[in-house]
Protein backbone atom coordinates (compact mmCIF):
# COMPACT_ATOMS: atom_id res chain seq x y z
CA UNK A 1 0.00 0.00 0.00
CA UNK A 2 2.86 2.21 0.96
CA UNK A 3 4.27 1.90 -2.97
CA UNK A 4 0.56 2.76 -4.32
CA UNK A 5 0.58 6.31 -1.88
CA UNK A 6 3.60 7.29 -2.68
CA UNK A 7 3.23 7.00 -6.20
CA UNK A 8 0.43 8.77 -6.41
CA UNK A 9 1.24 11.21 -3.88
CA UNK A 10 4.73 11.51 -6.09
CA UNK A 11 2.69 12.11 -8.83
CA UNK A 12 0.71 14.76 -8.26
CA UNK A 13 3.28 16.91 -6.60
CA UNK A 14 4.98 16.48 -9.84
CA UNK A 15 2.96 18.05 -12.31
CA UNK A 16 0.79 20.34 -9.38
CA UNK A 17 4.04 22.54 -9.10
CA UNK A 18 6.31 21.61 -11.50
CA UNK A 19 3.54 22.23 -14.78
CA UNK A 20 4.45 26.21 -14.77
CA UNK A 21 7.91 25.34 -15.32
CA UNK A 22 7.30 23.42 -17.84
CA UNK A 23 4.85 25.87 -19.88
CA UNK A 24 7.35 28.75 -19.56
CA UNK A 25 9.71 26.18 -21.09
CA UNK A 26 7.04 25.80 -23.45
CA UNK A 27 6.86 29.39 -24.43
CA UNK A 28 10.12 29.63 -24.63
CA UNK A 29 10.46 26.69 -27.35
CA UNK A 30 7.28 28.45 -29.09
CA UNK A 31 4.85 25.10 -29.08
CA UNK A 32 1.94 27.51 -28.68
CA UNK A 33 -1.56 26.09 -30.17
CA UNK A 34 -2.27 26.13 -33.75
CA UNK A 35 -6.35 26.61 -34.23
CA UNK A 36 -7.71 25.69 -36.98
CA UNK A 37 -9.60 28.39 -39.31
CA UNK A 38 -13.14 26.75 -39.94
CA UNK A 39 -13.29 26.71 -36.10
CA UNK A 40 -12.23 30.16 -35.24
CA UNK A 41 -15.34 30.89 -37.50
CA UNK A 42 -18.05 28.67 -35.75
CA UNK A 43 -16.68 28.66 -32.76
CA UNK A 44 -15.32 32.17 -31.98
CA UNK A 45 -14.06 31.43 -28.45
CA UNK A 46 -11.47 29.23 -29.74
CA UNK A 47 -9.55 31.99 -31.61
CA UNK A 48 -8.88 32.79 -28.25
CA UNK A 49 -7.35 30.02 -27.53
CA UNK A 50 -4.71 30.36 -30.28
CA UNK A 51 -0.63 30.07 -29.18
CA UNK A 52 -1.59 28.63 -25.08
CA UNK A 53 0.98 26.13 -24.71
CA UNK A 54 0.30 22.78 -25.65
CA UNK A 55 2.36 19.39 -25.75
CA UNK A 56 1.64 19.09 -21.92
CA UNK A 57 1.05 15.87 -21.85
CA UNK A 58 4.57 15.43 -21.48
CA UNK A 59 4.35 16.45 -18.41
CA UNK A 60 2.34 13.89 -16.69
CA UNK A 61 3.80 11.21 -18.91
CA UNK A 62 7.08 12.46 -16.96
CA UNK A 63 5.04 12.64 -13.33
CA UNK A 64 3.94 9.54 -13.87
CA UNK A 65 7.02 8.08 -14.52
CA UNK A 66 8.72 9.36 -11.73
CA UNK A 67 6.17 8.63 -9.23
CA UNK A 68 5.81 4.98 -10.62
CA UNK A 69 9.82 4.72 -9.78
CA UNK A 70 9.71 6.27 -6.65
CA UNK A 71 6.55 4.74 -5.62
CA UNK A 72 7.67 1.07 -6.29
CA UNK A 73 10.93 0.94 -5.36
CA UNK A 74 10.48 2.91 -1.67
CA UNK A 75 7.73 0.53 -0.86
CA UNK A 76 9.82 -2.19 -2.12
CA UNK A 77 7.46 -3.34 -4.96
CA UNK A 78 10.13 -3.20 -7.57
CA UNK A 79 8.48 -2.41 -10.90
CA UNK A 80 7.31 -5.79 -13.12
CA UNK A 81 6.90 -7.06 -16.87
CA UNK A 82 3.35 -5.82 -16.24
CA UNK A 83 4.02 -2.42 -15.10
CA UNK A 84 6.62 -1.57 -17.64
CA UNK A 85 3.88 -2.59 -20.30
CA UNK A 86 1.82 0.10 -19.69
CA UNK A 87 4.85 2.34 -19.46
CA UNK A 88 5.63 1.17 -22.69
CA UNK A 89 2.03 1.69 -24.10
CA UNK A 90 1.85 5.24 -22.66
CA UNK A 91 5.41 6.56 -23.93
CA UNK A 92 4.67 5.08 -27.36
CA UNK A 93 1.32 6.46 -27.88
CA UNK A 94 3.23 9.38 -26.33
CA UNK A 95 5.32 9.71 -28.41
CA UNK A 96 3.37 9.29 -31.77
CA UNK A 97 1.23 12.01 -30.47
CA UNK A 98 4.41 13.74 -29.60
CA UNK A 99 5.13 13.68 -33.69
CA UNK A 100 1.92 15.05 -34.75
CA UNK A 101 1.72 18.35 -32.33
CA UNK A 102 5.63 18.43 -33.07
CA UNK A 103 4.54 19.01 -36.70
CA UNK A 104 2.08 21.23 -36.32
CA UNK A 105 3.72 23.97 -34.41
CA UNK A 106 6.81 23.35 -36.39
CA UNK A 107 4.37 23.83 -39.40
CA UNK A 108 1.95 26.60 -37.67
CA UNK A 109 -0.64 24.24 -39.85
CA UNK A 110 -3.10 22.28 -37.61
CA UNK A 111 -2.64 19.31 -40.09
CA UNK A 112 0.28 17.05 -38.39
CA UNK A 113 0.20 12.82 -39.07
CA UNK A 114 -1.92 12.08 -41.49
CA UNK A 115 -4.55 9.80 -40.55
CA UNK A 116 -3.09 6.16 -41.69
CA UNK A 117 1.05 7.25 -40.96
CA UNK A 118 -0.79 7.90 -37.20
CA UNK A 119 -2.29 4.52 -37.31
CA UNK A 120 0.79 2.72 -38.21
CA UNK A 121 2.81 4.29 -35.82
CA UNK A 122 0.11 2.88 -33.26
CA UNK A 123 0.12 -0.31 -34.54
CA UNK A 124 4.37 0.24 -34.53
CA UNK A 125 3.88 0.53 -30.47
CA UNK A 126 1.31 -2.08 -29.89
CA UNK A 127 2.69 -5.34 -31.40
CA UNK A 128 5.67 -5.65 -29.70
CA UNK A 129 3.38 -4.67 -26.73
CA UNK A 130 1.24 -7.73 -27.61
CA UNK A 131 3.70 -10.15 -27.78
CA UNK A 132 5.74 -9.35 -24.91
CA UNK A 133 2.50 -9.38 -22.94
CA UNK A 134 1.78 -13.01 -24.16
CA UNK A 135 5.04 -14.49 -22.56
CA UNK A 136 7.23 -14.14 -19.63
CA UNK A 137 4.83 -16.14 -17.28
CA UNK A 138 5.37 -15.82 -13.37
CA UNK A 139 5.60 -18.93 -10.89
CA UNK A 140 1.74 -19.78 -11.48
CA UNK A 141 2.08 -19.66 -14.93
CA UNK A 142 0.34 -16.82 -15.49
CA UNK A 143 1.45 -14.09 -18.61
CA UNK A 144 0.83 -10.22 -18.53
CA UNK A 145 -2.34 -11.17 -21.26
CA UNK A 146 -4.07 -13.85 -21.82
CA UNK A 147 -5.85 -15.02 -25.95
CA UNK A 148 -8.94 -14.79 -24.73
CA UNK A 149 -11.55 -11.74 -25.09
CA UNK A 150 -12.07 -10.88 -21.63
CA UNK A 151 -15.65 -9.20 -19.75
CA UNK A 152 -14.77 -9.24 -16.13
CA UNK A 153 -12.07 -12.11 -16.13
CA UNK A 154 -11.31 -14.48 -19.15
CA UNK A 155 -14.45 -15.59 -21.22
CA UNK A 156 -13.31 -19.34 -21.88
CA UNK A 157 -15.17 -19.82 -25.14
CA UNK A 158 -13.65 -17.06 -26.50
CA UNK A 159 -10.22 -18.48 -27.05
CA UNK A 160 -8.25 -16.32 -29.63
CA UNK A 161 -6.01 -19.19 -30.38
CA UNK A 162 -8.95 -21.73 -30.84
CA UNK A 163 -8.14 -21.87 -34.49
CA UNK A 164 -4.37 -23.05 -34.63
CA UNK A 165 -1.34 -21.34 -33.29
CA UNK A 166 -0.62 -19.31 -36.41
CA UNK A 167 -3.99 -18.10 -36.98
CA UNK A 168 -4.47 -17.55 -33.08
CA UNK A 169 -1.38 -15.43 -32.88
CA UNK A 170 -2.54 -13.37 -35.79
CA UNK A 171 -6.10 -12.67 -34.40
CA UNK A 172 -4.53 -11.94 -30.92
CA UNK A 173 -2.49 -9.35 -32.49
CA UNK A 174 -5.20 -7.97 -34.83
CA UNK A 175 -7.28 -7.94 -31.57
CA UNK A 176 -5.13 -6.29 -29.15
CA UNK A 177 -3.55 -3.63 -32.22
CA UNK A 178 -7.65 -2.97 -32.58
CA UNK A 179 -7.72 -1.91 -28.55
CA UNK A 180 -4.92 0.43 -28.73
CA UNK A 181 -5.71 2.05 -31.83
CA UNK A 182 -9.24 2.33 -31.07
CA UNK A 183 -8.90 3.78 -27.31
CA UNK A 184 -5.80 6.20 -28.30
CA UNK A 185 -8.09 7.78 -31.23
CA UNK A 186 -11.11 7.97 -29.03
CA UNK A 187 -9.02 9.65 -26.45
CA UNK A 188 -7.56 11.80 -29.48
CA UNK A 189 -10.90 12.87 -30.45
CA UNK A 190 -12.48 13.59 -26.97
CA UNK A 191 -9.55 16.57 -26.56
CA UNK A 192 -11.57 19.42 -27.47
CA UNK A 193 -12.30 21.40 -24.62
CA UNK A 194 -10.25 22.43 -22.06
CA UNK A 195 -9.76 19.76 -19.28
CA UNK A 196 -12.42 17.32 -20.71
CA UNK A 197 -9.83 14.63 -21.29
CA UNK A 198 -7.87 15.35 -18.71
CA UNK A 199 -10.95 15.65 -15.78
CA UNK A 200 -12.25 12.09 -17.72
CA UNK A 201 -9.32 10.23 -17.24
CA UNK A 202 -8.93 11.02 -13.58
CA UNK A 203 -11.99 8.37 -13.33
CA UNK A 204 -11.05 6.42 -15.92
CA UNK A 205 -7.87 5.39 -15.10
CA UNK A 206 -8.56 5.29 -10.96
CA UNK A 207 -11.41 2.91 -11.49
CA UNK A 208 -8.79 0.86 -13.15
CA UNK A 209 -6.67 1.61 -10.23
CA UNK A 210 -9.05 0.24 -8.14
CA UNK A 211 -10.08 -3.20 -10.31
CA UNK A 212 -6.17 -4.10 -10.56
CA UNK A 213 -5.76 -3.20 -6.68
CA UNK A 214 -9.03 -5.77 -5.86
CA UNK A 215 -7.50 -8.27 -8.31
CA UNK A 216 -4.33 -8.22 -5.77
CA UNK A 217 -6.69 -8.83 -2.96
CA UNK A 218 -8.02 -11.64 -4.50
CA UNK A 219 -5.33 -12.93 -7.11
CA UNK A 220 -5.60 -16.72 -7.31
CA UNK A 221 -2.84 -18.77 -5.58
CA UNK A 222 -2.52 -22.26 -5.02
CA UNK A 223 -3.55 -21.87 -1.62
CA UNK A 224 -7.27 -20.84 -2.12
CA UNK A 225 -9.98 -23.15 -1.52
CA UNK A 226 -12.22 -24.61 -4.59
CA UNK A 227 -14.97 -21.83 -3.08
CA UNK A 228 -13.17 -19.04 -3.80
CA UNK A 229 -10.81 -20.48 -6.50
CA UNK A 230 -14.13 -19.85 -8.65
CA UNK A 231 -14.04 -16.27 -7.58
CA UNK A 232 -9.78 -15.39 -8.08
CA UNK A 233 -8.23 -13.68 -10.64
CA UNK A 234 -5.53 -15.01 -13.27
CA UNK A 235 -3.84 -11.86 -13.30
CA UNK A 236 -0.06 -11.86 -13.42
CA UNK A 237 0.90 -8.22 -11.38
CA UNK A 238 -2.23 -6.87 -10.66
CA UNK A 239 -0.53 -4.71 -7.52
CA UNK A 240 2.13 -3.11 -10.13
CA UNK A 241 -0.88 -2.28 -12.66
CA UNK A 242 -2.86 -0.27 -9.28
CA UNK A 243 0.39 1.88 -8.66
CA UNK A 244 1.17 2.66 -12.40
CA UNK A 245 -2.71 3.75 -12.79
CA UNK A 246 -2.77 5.24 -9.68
CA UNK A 247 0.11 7.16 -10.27
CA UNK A 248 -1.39 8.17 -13.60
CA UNK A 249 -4.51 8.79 -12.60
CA UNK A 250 -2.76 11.37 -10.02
CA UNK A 251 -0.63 13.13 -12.61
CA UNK A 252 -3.75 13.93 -14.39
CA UNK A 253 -4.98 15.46 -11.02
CA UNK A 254 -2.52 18.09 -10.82
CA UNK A 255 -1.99 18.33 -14.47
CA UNK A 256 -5.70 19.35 -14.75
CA UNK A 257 -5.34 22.38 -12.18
CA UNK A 258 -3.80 24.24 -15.10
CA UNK A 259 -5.52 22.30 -17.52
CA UNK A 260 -9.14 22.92 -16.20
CA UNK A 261 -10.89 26.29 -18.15
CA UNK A 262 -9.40 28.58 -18.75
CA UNK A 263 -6.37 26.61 -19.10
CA UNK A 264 -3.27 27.77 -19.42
CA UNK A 265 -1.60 24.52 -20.92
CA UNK A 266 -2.58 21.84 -23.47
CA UNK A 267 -2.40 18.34 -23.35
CA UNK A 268 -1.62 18.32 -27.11
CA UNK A 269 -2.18 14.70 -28.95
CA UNK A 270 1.20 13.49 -26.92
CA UNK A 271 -1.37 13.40 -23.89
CA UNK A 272 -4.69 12.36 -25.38
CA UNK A 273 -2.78 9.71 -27.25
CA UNK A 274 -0.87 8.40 -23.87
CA UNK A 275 -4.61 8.26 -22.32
CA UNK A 276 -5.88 5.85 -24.56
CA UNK A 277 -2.13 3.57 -24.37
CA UNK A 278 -2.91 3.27 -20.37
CA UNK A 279 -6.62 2.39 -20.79
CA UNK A 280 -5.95 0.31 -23.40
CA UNK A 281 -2.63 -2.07 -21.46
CA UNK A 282 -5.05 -1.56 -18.29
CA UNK A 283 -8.09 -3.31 -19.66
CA UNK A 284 -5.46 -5.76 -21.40
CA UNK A 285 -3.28 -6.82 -18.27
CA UNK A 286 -6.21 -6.47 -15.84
CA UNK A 287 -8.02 -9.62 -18.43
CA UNK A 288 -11.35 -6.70 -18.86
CA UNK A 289 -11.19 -5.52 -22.29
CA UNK A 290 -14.63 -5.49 -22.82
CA UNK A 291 -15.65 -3.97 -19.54
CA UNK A 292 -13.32 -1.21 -20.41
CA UNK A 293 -16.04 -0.28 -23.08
CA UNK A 294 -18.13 0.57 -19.72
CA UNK A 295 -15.36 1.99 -17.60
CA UNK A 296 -14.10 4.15 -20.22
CA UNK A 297 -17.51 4.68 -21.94
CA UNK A 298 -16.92 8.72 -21.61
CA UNK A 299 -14.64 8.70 -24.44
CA UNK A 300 -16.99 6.70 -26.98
CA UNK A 301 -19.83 9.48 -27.03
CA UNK A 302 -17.06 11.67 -29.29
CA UNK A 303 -15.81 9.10 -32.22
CA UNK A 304 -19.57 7.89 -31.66
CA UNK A 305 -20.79 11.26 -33.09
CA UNK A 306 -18.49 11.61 -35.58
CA UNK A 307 -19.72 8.01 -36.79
CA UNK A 308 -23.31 8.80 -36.84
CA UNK A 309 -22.71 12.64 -38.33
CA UNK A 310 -20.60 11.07 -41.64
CA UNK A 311 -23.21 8.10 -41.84
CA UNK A 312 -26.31 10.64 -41.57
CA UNK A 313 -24.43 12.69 -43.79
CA UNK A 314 -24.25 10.26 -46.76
CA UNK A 315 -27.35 8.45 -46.36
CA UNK A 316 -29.21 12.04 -46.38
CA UNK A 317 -27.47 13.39 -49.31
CA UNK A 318 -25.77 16.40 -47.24
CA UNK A 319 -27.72 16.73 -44.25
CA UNK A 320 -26.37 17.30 -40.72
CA UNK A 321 -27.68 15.29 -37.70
CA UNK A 322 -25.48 17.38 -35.10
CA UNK A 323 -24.66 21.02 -35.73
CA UNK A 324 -20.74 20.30 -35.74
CA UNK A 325 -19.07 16.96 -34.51
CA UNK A 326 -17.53 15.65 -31.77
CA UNK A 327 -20.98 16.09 -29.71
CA UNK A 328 -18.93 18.53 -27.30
CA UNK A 329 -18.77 20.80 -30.43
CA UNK A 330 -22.51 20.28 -31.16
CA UNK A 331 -23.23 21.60 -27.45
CA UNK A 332 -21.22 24.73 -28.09
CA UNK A 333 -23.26 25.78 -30.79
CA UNK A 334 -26.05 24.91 -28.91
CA UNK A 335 -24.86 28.17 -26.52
CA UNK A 336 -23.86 25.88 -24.11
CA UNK A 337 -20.88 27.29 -21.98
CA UNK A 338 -17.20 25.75 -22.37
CA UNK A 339 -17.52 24.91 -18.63
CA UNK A 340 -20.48 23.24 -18.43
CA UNK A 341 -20.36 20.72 -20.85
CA UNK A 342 -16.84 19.92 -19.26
CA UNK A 343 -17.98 19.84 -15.84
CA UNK A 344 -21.38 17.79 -17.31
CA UNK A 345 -18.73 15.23 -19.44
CA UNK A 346 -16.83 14.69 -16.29
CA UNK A 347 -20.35 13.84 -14.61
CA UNK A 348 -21.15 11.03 -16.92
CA UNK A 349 -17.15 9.76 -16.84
CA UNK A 350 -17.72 9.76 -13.60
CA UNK A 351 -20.98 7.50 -13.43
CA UNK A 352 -19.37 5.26 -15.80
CA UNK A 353 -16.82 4.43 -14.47
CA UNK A 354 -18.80 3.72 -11.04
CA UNK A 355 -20.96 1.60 -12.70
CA UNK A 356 -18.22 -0.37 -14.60
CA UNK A 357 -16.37 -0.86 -11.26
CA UNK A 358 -19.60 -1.88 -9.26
CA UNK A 359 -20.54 -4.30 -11.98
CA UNK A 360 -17.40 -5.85 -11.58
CA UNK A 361 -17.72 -6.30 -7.53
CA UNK A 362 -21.32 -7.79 -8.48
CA UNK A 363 -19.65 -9.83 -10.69
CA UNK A 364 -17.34 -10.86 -7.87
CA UNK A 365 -20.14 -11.26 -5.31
CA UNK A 366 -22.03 -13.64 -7.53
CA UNK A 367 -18.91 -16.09 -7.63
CA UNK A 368 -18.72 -16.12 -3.96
């Protein structure tokens, strides 16, 4: 417990008081926003918005980071396979995102990565992610991952390699390159208003604090009874993946006191992008993939939008079912304030991820 506190208490203090050192660094390098014109003309309040700092997500990719170090090795919980996983997933995303805002300021266009270079370099970061995750078993033979689609724990009829090692391997890697690409552009696209993201993830990535720290509490050993064997999990360092997310989660706490409106730093694509790599390991290593559809649920209502706006929009012959997409968009041209749809998104991120956590303890319960 000490590791998990200190990480996240490491954390925090991180990017709390260290984030206005970075944004005059920030200034200094020029990596001011780049606004794009169609939206300084429908949405006027974002012209305002035009050269704040962004890239910040570096900064609690670099809080978490030292938290996670400082955090596991003072409570001597050195860090695992599992742990350096999601590291790995949340630098790499990271760093992709890193690219695209790199270009854009270097560019003063808001046109960085193309959309299928951006994918690539996803799928670059996930598959040696995948495979590392599928070997290095512990003493109880468990691996970080496991090829099968998971709800709440392993679904056994949903075996990835059920069709032949070569064909298994191929659909676990199509599978888990699908999660991380999918979660890092959902992530991408919910950054559109200041601290949305940011404020979302706080629950997000706590309630997966919380599922990998009940996992530890209940992590199947050889020394359980057949009564609660049926209730254990198969997860391989499930008290590693609670100090990494918890120290995440916490870097997005004091990241989002200057993030929160009006902010006075971006996250940039390097942090929306590093989201979606630490949902997407922590549904992964904590064997809840599909849950994570639940947990994370805040950050499907954007791509969602955009999904059903293009589909309206070519099965109508032109017409609009929201007045501008993401849906956050479509609010502010509704007149609603910046602020309130943030504090309103962080509401239902909130609730979600409650509900995706308490279905899981039901889940548990129902074992028992």
């Amino acid at each position: 417990m000490r590791s998990l506190l200190t990480a996240a208490a490491i954390s925090l203090a991180f990017t709390l008081f260290l984030t206005p050192v970075f944004v005059r660094l920030f200034r200094t390098w020029g990596w001011g926003q780049v606004i794009r014109t169609p939206e300084d003309i429908r949405n006027p309040s974002h012209g305002e918005k035009r050269g704040t700092p962004t890239m910040g997500g570096t900064i609690f990719i670099a809080g978490t980071l030292v938290g996670y170090l400082v955090g596991s090795f003072t409570g001597n919980n050195p860090p695992t396979i599992s742990g350096w996983l999601v590291v790995w997933m949340m630098v790499g995303f990271g760093t992709v995102g890193f690219i695209d805002d790199f270009m854009k300021v270097h560019r003063q266009r808001s046109l960085g990565l193309s959309g299928w270079p951006k994918v690539v370099g996803q799928i670059i970061v996930t598959i040696p992610f995948a495979v590392v995750a599928l070997n290095f078993p512990n003493m109880m033979g468990y691996t970080p991952a496991s090829p099968y689609i998971s709800l709440f724990r392993d679904i056994s009829v949903l075996s990835l390699m059920a069709l032949g090692p070569i064909l298994g391997w191929l659909l676990y890697l199509a599978w888990v390159s699908f999660i991380g690409v999918a979660w890092s552009n959902s992530t991408n696209v919910t950054d559109g208003l200041d601290g949305l993201a940011a404020g979302a993830g706080i629950f997000v990535t706590g309630a997966y604090s919380l599922i990998a720290f009940w996992q530890f509490n209940q992590v199947c050993t050889g020394e359980r009874t057949n009564t609660t064997l049926q209730a254990c999990y198969a997860v391989r360092d499930p008290f590693d993946l609670a100090i990494v997310a918890a120290a995440f989660s916490a870097s997005l706490v004091g990241f989002l006191w200057w993030n929160a409106p009006k902010a006075k730093v971006f996250m940039g694509d390097v942090g929306s992008m590093a989201i979606g790599g630490v949902i997407a390991s922590m549904s992964i290593l904590t064997h809840t993939e599909l849950l994570g559809v639940l947990v994370a649920g805040v950050y499907i209502i954007g791509p969602g939008s955009v999904v059903l706006q293009r589909t309206y929009f070519r099965l109508t012959r032109g017409k609009r079912l929201f007045l501008m997409s993401p849906f956050h968009h479509h609010l502010e041209m509704r007149g609603w304030p910046e602020i309130t749809i943030v504090v309103r998104m962080w509401i239902i991120a909130g609730m979600l991820a409650v509900t995706g956590v308490g279905l899981f303890y039901v889940e548990w319960l129902a074992r028992t």
